[in-house]
N, C-alpha and C. Protein backbone atom coordinates (compact mmCIF):
# COMPACT_ATOMS: atom_id res chain seq x y z
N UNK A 1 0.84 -1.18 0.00
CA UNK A 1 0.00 0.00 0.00
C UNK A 1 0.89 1.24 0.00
N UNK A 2 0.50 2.50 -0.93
CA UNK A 2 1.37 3.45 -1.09
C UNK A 2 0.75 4.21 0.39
N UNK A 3 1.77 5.21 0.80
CA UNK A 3 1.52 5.83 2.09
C UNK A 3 2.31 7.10 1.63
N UNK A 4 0.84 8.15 2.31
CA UNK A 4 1.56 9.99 2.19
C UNK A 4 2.52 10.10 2.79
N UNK A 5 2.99 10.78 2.04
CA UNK A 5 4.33 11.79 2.60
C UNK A 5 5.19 10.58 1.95
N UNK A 6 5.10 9.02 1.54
CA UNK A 6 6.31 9.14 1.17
C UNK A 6 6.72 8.53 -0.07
N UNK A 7 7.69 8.14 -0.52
CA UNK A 7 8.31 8.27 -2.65
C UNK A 7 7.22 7.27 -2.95
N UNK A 8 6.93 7.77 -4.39
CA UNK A 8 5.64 6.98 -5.13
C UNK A 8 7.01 6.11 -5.76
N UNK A 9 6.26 4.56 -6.05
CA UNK A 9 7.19 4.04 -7.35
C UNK A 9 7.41 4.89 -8.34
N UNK A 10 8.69 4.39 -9.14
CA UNK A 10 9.08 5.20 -10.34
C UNK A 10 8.11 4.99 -11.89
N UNK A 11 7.66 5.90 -12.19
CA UNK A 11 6.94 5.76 -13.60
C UNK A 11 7.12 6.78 -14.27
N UNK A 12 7.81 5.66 -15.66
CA UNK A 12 8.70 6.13 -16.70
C UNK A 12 7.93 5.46 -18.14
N UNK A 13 7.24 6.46 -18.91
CA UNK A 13 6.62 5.97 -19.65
C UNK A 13 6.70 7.14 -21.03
N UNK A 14 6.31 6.16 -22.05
CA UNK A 14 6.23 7.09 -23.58
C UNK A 14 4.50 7.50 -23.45
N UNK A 15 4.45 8.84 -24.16
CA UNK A 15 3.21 9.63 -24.66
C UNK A 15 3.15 9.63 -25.83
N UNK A 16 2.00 9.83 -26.16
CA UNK A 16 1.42 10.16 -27.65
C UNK A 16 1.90 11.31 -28.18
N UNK A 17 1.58 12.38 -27.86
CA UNK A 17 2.76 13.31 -28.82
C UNK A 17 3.49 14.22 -27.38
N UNK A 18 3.71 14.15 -26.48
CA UNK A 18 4.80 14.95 -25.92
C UNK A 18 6.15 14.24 -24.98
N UNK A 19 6.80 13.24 -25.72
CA UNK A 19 7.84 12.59 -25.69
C UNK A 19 7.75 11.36 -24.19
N UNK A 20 9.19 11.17 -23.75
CA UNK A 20 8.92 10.50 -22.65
C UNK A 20 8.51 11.27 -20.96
N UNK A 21 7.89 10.17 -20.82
CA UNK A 21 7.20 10.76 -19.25
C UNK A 21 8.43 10.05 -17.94
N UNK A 22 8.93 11.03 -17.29
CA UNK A 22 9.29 10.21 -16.04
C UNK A 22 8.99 11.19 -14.48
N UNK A 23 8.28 10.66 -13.97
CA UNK A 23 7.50 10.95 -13.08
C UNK A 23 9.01 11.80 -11.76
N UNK A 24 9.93 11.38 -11.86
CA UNK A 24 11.29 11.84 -10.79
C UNK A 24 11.47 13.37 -11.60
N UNK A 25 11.39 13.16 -12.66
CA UNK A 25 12.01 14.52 -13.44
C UNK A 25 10.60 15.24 -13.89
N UNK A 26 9.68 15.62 -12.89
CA UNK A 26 8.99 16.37 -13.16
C UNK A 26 9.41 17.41 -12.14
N UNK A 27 8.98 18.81 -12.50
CA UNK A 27 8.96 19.89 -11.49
C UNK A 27 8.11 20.91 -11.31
N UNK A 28 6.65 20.24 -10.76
CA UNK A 28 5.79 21.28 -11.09
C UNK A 28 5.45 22.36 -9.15
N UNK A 29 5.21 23.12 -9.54
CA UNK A 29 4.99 24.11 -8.49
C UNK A 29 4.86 23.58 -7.63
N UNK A 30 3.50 22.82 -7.45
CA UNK A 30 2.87 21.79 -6.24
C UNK A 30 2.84 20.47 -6.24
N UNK A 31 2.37 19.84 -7.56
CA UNK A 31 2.46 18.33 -7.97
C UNK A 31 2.12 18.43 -9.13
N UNK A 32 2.41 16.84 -9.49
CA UNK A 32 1.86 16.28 -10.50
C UNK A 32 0.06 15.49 -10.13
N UNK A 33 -0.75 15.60 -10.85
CA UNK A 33 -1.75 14.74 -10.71
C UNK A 33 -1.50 13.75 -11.76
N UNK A 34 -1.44 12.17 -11.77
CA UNK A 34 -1.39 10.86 -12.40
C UNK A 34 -2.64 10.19 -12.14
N UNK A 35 -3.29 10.92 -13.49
CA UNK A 35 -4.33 9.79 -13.76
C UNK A 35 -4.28 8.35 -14.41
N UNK A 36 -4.84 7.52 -13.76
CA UNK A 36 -4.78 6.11 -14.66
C UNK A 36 -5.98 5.88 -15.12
N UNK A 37 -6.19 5.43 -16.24
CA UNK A 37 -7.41 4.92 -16.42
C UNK A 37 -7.46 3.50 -17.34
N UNK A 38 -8.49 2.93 -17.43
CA UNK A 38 -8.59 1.68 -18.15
C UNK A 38 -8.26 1.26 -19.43
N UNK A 39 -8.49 2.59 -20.33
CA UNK A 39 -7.57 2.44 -21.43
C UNK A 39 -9.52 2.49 -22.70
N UNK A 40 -9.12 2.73 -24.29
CA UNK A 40 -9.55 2.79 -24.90
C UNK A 40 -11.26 2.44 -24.62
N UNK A 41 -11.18 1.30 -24.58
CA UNK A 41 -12.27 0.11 -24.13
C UNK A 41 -13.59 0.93 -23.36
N UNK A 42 -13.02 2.01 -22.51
CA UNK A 42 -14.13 2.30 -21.44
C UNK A 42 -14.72 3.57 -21.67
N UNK A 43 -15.90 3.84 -21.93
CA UNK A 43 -16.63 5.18 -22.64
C UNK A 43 -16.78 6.01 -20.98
N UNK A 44 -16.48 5.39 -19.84
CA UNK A 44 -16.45 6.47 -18.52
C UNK A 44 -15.03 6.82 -18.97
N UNK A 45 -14.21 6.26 -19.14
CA UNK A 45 -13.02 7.16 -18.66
C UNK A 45 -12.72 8.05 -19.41
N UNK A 46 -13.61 7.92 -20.85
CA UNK A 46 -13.15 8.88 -22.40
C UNK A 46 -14.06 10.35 -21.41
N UNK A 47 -14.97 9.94 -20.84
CA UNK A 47 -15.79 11.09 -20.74
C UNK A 47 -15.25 11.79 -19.19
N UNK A 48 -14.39 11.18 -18.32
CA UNK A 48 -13.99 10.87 -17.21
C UNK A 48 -12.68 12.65 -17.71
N UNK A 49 -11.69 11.47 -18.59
CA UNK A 49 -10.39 12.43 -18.99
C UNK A 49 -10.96 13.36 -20.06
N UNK A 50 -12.31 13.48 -20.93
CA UNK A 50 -12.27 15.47 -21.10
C UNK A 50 -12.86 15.97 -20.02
N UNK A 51 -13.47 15.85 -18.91
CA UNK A 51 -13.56 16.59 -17.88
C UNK A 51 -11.46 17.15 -17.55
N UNK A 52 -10.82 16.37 -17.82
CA UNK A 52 -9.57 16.55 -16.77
C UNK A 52 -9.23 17.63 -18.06
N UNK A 53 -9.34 17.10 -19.31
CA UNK A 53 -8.92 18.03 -20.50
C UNK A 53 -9.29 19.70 -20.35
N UNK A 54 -10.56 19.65 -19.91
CA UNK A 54 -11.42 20.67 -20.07
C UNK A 54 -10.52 21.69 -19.00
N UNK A 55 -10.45 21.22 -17.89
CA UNK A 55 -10.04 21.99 -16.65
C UNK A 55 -8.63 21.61 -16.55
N UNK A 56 -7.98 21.53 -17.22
CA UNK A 56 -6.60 20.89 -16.76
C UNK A 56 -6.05 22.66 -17.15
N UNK A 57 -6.36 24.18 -17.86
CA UNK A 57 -5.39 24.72 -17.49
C UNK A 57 -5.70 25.24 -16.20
N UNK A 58 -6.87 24.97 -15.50
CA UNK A 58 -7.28 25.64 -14.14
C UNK A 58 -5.88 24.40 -12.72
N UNK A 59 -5.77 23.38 -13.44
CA UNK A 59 -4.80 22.59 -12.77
C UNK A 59 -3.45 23.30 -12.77
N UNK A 60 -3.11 23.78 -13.96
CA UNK A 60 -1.52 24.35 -14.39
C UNK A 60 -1.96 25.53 -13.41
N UNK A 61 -2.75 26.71 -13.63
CA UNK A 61 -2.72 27.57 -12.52
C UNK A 61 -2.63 27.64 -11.07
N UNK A 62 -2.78 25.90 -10.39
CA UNK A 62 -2.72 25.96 -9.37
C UNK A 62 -1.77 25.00 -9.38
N UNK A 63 -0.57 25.25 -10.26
CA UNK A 63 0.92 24.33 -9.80
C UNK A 63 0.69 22.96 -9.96
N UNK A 64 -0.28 22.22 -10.83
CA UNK A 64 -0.42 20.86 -11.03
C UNK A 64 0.32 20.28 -12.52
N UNK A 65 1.07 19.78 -12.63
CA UNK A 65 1.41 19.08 -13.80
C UNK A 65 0.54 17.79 -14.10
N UNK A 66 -0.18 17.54 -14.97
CA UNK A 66 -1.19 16.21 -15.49
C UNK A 66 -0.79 15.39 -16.47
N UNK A 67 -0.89 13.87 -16.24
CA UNK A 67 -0.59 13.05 -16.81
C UNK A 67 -1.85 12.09 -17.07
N UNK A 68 -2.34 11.52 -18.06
CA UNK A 68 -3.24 10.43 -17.98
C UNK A 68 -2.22 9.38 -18.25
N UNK A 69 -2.48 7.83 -17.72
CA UNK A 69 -2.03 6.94 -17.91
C UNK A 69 -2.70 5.99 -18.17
N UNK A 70 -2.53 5.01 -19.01
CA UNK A 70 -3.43 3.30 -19.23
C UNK A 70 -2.33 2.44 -19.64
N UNK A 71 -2.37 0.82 -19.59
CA UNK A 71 -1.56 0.05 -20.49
C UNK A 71 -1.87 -0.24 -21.54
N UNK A 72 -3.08 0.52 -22.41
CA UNK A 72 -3.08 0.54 -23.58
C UNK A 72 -1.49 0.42 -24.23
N UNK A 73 -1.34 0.34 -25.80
CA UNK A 73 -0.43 0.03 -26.40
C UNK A 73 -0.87 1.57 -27.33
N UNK A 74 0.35 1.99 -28.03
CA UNK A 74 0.26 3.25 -28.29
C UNK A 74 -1.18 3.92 -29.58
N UNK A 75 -1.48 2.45 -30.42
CA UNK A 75 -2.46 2.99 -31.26
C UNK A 75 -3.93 3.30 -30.45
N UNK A 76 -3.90 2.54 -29.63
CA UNK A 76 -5.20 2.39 -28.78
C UNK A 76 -4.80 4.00 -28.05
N UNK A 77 -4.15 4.25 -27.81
CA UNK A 77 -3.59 5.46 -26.73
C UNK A 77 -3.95 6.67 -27.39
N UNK A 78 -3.52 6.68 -28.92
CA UNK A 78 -3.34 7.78 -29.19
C UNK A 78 -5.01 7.98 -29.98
N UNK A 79 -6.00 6.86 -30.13
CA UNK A 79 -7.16 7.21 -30.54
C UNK A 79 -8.15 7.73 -29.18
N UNK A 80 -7.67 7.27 -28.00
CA UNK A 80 -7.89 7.81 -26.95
C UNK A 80 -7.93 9.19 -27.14
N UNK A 81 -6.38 9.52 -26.88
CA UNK A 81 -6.28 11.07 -27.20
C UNK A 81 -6.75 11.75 -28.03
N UNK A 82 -7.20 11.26 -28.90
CA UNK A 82 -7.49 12.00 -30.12
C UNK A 82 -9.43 12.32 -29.86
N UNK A 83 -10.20 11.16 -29.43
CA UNK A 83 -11.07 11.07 -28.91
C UNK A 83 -11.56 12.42 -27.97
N UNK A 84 -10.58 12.33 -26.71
CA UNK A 84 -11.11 13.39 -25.44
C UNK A 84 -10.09 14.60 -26.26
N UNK A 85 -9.84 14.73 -27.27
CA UNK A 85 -9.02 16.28 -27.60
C UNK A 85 -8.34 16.45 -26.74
N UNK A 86 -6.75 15.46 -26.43
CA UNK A 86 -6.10 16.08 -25.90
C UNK A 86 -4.97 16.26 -26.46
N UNK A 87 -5.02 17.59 -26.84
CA UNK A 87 -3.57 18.32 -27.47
C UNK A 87 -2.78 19.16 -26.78
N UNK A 88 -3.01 19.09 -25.31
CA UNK A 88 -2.11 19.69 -24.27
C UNK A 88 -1.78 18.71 -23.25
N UNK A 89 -3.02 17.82 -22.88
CA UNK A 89 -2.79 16.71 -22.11
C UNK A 89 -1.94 15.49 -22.44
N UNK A 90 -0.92 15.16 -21.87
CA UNK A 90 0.10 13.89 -22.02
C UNK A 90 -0.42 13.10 -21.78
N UNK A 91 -0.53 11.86 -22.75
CA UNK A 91 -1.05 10.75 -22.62
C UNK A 91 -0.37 9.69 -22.68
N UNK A 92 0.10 8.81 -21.56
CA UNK A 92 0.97 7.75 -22.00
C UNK A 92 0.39 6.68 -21.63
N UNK A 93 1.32 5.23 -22.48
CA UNK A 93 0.79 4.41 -22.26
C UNK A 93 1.55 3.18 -22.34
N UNK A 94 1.71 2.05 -22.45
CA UNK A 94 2.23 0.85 -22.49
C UNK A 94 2.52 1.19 -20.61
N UNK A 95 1.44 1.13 -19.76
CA UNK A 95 1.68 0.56 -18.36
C UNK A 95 1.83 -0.66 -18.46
N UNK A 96 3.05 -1.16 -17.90
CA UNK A 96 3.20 -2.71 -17.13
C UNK A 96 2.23 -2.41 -16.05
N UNK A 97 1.34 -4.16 -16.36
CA UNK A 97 1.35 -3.80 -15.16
C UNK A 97 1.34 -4.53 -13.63
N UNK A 98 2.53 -4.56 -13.62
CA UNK A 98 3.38 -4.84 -12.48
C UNK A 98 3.74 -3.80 -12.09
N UNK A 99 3.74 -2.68 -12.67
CA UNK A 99 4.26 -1.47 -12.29
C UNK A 99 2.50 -0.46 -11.38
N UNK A 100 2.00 -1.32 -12.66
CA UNK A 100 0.48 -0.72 -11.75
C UNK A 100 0.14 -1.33 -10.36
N UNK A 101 0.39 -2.50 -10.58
CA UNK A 101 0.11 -2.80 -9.47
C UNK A 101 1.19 -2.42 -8.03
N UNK A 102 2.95 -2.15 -8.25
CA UNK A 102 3.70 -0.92 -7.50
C UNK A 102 2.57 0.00 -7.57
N UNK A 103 1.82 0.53 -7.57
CA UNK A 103 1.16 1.64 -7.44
C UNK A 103 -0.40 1.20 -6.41
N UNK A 104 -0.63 0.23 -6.24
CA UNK A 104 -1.73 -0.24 -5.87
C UNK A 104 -3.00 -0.40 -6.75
N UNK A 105 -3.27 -0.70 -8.12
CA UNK A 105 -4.03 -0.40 -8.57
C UNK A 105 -4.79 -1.73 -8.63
N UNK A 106 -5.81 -1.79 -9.21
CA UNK A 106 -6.03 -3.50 -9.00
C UNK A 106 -5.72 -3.80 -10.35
N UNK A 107 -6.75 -5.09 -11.01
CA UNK A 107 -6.26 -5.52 -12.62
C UNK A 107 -6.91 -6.25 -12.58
N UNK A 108 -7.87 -5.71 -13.71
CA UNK A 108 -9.52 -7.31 -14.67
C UNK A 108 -8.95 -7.55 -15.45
N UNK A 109 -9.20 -8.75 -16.03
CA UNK A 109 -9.31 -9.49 -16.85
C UNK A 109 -10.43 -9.49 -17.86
N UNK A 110 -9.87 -8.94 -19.40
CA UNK A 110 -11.03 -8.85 -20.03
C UNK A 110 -12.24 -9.58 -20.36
N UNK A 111 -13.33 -8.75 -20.63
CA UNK A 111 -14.29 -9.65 -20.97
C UNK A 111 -15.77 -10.07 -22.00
N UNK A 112 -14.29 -9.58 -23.37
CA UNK A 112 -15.05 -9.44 -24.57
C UNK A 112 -15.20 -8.56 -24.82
N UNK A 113 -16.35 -7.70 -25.63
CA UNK A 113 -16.75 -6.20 -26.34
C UNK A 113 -17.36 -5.65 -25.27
N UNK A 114 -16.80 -4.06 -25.37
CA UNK A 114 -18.00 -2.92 -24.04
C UNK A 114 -18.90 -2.87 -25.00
N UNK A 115 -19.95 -1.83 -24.03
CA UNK A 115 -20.99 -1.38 -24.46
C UNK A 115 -20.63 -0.26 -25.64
N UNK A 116 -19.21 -0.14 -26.33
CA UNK A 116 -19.69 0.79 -27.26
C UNK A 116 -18.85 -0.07 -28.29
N UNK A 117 -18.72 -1.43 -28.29
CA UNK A 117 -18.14 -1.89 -29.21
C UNK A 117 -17.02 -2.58 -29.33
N UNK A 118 -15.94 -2.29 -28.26
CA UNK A 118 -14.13 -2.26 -28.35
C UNK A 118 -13.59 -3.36 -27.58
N UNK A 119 -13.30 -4.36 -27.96
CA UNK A 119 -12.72 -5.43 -27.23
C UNK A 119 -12.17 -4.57 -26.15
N UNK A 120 -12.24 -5.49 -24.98
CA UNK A 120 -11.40 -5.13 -23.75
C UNK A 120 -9.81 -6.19 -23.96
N UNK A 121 -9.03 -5.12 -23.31
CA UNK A 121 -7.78 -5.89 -23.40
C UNK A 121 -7.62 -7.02 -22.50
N UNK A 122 -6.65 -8.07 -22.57
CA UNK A 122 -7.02 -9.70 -21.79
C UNK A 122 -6.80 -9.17 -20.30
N UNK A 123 -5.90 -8.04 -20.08
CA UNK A 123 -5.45 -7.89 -18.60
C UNK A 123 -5.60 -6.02 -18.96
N UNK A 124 -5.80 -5.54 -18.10
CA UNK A 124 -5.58 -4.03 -17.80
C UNK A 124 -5.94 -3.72 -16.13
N UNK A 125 -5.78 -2.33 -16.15
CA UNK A 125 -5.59 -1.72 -14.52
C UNK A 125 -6.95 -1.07 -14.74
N UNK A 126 -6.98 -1.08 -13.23
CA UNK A 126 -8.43 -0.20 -13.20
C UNK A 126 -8.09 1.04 -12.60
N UNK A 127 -9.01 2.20 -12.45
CA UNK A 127 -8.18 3.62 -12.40
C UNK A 127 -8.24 3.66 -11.03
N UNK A 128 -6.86 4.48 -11.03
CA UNK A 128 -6.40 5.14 -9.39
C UNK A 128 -6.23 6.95 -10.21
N UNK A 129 -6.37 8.18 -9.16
CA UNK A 129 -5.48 9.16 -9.26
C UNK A 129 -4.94 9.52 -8.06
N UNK A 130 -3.89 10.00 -8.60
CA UNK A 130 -2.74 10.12 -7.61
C UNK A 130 -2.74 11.62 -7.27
N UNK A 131 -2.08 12.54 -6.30
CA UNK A 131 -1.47 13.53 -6.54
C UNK A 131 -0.04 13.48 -6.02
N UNK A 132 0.95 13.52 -7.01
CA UNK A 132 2.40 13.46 -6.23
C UNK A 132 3.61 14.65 -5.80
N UNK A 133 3.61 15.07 -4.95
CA UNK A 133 3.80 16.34 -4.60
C UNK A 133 5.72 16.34 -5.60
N UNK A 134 5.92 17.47 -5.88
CA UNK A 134 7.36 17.97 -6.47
C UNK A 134 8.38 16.93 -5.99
N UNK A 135 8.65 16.59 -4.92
CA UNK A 135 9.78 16.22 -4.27
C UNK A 135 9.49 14.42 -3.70
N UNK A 136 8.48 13.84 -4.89
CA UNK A 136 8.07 12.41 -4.97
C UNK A 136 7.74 11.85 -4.19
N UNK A 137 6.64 12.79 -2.98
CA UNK A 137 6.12 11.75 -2.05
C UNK A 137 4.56 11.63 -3.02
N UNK A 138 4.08 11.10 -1.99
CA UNK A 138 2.18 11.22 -2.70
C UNK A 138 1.32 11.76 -1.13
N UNK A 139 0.47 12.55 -1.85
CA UNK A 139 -0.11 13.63 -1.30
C UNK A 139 -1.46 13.19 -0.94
N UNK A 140 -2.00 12.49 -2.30
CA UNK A 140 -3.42 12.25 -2.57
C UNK A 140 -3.75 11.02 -2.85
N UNK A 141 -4.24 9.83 -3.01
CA UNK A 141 -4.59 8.53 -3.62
C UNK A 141 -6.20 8.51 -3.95
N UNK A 142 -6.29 7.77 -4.82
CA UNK A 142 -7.71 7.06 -4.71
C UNK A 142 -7.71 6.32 -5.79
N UNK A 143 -8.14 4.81 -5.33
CA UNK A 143 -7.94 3.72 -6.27
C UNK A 143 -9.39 3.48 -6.29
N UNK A 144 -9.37 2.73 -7.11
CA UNK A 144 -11.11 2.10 -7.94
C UNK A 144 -10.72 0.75 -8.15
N UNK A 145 -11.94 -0.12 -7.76
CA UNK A 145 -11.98 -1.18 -8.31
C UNK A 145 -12.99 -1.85 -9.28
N UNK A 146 -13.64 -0.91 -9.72
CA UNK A 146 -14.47 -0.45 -11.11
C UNK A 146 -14.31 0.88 -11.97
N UNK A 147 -15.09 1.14 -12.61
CA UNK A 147 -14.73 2.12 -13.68
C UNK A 147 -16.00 3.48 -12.97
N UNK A 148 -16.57 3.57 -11.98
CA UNK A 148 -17.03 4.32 -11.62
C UNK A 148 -17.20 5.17 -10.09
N UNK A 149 -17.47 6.19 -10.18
CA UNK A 149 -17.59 6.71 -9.04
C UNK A 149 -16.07 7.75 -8.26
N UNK A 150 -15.85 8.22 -9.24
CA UNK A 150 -13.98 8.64 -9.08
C UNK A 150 -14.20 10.27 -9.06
N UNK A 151 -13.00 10.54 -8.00
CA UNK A 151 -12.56 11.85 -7.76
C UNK A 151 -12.91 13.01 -8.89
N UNK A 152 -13.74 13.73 -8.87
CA UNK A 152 -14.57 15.10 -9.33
C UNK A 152 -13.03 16.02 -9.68
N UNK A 153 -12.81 16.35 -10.64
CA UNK A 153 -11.82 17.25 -11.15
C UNK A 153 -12.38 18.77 -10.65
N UNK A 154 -13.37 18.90 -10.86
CA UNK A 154 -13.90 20.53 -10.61
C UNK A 154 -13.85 20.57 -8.65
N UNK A 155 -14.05 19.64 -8.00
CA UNK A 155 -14.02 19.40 -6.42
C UNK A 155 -12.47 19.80 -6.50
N UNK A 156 -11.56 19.12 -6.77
CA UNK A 156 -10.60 18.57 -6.48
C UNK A 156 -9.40 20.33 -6.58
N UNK A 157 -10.49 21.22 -7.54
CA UNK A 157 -9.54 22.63 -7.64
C UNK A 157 -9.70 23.30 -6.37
N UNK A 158 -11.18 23.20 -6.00
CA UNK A 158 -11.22 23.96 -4.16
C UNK A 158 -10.67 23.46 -3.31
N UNK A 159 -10.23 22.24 -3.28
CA UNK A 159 -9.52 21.28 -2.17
C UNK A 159 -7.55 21.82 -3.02
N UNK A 160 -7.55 21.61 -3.94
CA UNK A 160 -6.55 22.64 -3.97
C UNK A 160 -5.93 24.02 -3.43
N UNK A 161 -7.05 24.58 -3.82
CA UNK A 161 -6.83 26.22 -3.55
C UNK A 161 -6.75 26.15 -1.54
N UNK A 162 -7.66 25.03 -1.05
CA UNK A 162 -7.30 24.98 0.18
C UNK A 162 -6.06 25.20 0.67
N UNK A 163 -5.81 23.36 0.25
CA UNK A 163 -4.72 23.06 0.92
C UNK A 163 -3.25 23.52 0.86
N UNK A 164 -3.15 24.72 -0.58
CA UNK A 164 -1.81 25.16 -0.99
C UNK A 164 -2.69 26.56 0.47
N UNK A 165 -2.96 27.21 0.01
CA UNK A 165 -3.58 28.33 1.25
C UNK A 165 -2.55 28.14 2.88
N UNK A 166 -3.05 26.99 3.27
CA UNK A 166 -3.23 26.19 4.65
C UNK A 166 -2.11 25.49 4.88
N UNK A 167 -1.35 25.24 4.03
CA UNK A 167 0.20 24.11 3.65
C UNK A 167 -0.51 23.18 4.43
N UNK A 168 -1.62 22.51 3.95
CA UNK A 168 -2.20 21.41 4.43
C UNK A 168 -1.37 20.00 4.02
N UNK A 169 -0.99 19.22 5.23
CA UNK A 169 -0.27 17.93 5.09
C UNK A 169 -0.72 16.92 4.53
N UNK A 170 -0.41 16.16 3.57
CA UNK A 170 -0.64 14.93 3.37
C UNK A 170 -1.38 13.93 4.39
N UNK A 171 -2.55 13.22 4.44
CA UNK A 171 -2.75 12.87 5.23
C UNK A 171 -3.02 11.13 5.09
N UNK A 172 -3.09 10.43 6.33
CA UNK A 172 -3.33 8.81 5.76
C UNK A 172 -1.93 8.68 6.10
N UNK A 173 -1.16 9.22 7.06
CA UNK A 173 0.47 8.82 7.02
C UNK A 173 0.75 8.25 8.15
N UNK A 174 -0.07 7.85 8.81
CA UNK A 174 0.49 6.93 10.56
C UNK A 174 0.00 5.35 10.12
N UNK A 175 1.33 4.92 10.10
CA UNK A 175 1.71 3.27 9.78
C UNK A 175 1.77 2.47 11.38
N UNK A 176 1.66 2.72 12.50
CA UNK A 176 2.02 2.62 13.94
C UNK A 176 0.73 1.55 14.21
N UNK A 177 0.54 0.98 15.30
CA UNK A 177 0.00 0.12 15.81
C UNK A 177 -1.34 0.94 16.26
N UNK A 178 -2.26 0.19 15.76
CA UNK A 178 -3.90 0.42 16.20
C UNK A 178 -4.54 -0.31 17.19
């Protein structure tokens, strides 16, 4: 289980058009937010990531660098992107995932065509977002073990504007005996 305040695994991955991603060599004001999502297959997450598209420069204004992630393979990735219009948003993809699962994420097993048509892949991750503060701890989590019911992007800017305000701590960080 990942725990605040301290280093997220390393994730080092290729994007669709803005080169390689490595999560150590980012430097954004406050964090990075790392979205994962299920990948091509799932018509929530297409509609999920243009919400993040839509508001992602209200993210850059409040010191967030954004990443979507899936283990899609790059054609599936980049019709993704092309899908939610993202021509500012980095989209990468080929997650291991063994690496997802370093992250806590869970992993289905496909199961044939969705509801809009698209084979599901035999194995993929199901979505977590992260927020990982500048200096590679993690700030924020929330994992899914379905494709619904996930962290509100438009919520998530007032709980921003808070917690930079307040130098509000990471919280979820006492590992000690209960």
């Amino acid at each position: 289980m990942l725990t605040p305040r301290q280093t997220v695994p390393a994730l080092q991955l290729p994007t669709v058009a803005h080169g390689a991603f490595d999560l150590s060599a980012e430097t954004p004001d406050f964090a990075t937010l790392v979205v994962f999502y299920r990948g091509l297959h799932c018509p929530i997450c297409a509609t999920y990531l243009k919400e993040l598209v839509r508001l992602q420069s209200e993210l850059d204004n409040r010191g967030v660098n954004v990443i979507a992630v899936s283990s899609d393979g790059k054609d599936r990735a980049a019709e993704m992107a092309e899908k939610i219009g993202a021509t500012d948003l980095r989209v990468a993809y080929d997650l291991p995932l063994s690496v997802a699962r370093d992250w806590g994420l869970y992993t289905s097993a496909g199961r044939g065509k969705t509801s809009i048509g698209l084979e599901e892949p035999e194995l993929f991750s199901e979505p977590g977002v992260f927020l990982v503060r500048a200096n590679g701890e993690l700030y924020f989590a929330s994992v899914q073990t379905m494709p619904f019911v996930r962290p509100h992007f438009q919520e998530m800017l007032g709980a921003l504007d808070f917690v930079q305000k307040a130098d509000y701590p990471g919280r979820g960080e006492y590992t000690g005996e209960v």
